[in-house]
PDB file of N, CA and C in Angstrom:
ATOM      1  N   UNK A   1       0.857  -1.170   0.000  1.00  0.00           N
ATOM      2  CA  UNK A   1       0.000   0.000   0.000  1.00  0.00           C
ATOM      3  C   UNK A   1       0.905   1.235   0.000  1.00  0.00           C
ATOM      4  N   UNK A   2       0.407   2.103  -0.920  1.00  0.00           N
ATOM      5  CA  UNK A   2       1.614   3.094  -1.220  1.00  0.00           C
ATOM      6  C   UNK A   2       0.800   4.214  -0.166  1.00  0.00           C
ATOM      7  N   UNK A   3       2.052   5.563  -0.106  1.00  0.00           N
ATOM      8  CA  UNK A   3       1.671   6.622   0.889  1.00  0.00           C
ATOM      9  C   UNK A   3       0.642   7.576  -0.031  1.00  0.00           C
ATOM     10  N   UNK A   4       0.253   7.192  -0.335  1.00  0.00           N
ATOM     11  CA  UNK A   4      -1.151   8.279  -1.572  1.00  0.00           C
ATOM     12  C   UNK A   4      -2.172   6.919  -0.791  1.00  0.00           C
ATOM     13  N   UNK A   5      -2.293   5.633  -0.675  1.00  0.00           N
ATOM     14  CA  UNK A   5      -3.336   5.130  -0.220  1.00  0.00           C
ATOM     15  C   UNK A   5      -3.993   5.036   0.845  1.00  0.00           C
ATOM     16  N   UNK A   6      -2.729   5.391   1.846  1.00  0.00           N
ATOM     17  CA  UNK A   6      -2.606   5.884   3.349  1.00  0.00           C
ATOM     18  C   UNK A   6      -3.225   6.915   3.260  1.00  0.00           C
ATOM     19  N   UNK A   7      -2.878   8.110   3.292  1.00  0.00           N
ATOM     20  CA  UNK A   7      -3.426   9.390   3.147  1.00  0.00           C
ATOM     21  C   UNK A   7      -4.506   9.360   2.465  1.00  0.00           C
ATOM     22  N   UNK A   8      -5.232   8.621   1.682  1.00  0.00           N
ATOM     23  CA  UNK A   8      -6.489   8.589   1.285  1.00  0.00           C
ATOM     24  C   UNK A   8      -7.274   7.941   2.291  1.00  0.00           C
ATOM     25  N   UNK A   9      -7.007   6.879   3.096  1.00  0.00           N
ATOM     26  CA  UNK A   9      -7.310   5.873   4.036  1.00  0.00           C
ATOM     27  C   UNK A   9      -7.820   7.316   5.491  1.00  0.00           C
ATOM     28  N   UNK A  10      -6.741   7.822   5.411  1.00  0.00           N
ATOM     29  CA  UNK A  10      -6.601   8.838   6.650  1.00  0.00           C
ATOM     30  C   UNK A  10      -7.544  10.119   6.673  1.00  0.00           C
ATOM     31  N   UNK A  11      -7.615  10.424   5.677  1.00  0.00           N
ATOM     32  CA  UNK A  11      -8.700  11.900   5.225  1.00  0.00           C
ATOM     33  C   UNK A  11     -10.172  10.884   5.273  1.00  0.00           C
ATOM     34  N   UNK A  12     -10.435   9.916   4.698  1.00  0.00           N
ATOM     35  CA  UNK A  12     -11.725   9.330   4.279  1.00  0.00           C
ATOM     36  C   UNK A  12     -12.298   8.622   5.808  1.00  0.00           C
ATOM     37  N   UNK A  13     -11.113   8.317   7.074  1.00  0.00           N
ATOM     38  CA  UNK A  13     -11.720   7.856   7.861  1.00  0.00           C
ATOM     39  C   UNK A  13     -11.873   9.469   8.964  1.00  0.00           C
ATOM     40  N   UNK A  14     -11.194  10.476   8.799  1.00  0.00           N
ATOM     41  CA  UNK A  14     -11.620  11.933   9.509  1.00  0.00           C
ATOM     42  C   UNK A  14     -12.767  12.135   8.881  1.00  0.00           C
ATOM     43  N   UNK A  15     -13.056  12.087   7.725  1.00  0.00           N
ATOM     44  CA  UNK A  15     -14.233  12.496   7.064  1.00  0.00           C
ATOM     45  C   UNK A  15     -15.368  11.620   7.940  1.00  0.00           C
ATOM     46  N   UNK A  16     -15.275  10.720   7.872  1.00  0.00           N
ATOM     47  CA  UNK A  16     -16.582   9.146   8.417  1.00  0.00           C
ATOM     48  C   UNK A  16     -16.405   9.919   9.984  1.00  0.00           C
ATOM     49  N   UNK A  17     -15.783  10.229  10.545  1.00  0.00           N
ATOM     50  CA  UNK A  17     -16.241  10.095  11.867  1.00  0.00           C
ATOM     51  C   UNK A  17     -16.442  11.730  12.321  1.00  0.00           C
ATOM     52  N   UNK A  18     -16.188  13.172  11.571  1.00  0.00           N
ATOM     53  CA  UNK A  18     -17.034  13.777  11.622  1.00  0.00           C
ATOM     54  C   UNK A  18     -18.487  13.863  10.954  1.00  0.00           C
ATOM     55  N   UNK A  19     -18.151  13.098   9.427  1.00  0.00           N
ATOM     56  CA  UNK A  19     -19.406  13.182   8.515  1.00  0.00           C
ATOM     57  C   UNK A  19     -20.624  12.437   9.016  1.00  0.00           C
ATOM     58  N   UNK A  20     -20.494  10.793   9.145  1.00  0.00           N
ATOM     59  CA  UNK A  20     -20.950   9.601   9.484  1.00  0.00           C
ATOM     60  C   UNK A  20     -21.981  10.072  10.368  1.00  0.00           C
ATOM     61  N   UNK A  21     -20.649  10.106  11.910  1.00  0.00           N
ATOM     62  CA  UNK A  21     -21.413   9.865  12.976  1.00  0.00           C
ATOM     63  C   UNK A  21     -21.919  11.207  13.492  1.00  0.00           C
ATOM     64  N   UNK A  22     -22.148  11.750  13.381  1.00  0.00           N
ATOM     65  CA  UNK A  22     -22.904  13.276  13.902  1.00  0.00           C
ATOM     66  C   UNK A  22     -24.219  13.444  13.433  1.00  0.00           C
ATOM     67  N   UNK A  23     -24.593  14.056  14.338  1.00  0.00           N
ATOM     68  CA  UNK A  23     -26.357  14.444  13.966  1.00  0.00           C
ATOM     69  C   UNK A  23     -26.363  15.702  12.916  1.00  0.00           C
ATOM     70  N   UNK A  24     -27.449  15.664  12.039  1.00  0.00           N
ATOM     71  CA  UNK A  24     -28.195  16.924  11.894  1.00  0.00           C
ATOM     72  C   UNK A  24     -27.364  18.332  11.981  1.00  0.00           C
ATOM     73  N   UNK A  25     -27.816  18.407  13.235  1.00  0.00           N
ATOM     74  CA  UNK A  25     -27.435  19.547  13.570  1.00  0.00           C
ATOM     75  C   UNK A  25     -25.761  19.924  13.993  1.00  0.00           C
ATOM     76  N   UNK A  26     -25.186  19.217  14.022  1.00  0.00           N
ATOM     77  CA  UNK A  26     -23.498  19.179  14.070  1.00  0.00           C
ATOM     78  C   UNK A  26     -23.014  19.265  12.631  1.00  0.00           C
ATOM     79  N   UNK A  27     -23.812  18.601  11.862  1.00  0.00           N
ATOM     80  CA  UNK A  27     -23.371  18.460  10.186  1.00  0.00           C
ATOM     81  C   UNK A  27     -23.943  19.972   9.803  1.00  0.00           C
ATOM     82  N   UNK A  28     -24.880  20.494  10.106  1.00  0.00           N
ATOM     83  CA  UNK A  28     -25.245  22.459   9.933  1.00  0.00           C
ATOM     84  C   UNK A  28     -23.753  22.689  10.241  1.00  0.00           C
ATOM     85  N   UNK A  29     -23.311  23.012  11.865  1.00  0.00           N
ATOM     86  CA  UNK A  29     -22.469  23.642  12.215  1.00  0.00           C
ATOM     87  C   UNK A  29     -21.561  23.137  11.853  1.00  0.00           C
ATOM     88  N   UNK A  30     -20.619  21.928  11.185  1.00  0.00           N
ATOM     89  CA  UNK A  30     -19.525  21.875  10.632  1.00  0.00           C
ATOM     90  C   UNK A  30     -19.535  22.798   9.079  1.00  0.00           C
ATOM     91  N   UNK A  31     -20.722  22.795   8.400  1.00  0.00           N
ATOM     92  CA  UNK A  31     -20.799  23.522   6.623  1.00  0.00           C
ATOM     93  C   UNK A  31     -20.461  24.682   7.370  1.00  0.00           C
ATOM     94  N   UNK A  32     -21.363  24.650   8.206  1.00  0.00           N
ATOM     95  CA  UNK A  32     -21.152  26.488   8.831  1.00  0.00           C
ATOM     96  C   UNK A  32     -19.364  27.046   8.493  1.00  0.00           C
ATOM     97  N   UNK A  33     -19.395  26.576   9.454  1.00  0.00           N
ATOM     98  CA  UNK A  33     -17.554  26.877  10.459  1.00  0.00           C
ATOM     99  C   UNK A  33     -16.978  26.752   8.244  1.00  0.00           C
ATOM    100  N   UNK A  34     -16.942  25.554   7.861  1.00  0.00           N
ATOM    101  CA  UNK A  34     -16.107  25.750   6.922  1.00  0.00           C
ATOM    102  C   UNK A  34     -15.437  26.547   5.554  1.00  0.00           C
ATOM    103  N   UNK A  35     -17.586  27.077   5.637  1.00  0.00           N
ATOM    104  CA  UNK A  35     -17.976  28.027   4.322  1.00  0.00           C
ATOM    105  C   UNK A  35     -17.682  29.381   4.858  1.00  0.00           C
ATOM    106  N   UNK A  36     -18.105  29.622   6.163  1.00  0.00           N
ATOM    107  CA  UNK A  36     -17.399  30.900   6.731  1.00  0.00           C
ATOM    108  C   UNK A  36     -16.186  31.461   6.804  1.00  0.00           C
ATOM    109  N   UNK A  37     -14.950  30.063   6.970  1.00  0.00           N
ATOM    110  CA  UNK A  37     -13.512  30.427   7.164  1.00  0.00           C
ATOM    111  C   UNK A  37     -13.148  29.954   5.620  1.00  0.00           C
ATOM    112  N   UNK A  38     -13.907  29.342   4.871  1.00  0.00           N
ATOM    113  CA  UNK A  38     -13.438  29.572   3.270  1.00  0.00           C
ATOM    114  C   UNK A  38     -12.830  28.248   3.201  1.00  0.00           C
ATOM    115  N   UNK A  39     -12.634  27.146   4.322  1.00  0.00           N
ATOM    116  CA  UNK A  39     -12.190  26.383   4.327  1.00  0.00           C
ATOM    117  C   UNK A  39     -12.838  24.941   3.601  1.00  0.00           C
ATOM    118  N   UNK A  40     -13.768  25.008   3.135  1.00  0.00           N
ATOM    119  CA  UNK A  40     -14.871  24.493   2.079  1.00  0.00           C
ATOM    120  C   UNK A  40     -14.244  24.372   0.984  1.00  0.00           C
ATOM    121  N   UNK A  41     -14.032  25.488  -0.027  1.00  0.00           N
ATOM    122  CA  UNK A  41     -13.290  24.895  -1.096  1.00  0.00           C
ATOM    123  C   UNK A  41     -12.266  24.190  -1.322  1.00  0.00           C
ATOM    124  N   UNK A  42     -11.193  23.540  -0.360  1.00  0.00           N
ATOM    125  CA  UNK A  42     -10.599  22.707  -0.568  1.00  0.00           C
ATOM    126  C   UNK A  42     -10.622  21.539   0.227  1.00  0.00           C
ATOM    127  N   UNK A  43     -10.981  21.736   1.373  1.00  0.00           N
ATOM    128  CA  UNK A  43     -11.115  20.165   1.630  1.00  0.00           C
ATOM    129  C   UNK A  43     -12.777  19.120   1.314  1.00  0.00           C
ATOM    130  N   UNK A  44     -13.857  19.782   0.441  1.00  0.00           N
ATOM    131  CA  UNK A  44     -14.968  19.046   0.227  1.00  0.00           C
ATOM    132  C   UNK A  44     -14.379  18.404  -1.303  1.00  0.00           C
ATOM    133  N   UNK A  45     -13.601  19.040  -1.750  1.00  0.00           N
ATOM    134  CA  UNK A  45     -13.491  18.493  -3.120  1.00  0.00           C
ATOM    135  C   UNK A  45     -11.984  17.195  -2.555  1.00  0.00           C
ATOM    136  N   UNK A  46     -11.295  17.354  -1.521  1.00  0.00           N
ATOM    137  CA  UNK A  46     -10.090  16.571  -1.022  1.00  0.00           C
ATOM    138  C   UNK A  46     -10.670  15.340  -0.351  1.00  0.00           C
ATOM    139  N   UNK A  47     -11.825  15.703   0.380  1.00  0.00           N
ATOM    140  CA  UNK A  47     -12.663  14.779   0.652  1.00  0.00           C
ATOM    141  C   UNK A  47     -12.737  13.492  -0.283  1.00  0.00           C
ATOM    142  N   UNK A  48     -14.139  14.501  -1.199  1.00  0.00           N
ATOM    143  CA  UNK A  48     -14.487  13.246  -2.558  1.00  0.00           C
ATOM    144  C   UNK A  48     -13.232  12.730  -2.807  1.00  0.00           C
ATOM    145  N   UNK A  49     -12.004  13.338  -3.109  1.00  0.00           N
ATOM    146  CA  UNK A  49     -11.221  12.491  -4.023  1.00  0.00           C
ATOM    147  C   UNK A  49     -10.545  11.159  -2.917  1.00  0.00           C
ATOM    148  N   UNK A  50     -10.300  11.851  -1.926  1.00  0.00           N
ATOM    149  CA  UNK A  50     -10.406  10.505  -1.405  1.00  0.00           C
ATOM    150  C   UNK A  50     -11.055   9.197  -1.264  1.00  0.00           C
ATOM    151  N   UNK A  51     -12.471   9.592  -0.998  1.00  0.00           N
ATOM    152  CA  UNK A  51     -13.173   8.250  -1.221  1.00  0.00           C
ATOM    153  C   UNK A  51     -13.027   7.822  -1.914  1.00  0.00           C
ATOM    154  N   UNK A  52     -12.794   8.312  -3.161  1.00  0.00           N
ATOM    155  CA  UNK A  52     -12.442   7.799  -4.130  1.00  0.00           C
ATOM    156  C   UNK A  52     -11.758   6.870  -4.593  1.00  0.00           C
ATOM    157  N   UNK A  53     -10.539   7.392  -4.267  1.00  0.00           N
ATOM    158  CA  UNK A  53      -9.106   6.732  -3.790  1.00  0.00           C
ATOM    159  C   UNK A  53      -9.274   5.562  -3.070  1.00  0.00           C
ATOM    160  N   UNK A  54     -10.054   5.278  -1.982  1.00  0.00           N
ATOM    161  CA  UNK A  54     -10.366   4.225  -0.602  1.00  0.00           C
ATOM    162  C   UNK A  54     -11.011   3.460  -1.451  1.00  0.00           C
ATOM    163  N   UNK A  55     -12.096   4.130  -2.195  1.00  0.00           N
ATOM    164  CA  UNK A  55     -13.135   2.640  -2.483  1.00  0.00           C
ATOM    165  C   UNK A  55     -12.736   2.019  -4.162  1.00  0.00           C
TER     166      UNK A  55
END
């Protein structure tokens, strides 16, 4: 397993355990926090490509 599969492994399981397991209303306040600090445009698209990568 190369270090691009790791690091895909690693972003896709941070993603699952803020994305996954949170309610509703935690998944509001994470878009919130991210689209506010601008921090949205790069890690939702770093996201997808990971899963990507994983599955």
């Amino acid at each position: 397993m190369g270090i691009v599969q790791r690091t895909a492994e690693g972003i896709d399981s941070m993603r699952r355990s803020v994305w996954d397991q949170s309610g509703t209303g935690m998944k509001v306040v994470v878009l919130i926090v991210l689209i506010v600090t601008g921090l949205a445009i790069p890690l939702i698209p770093l996201a997808w490509i990971s899963r990507r990568i994983v599955n």
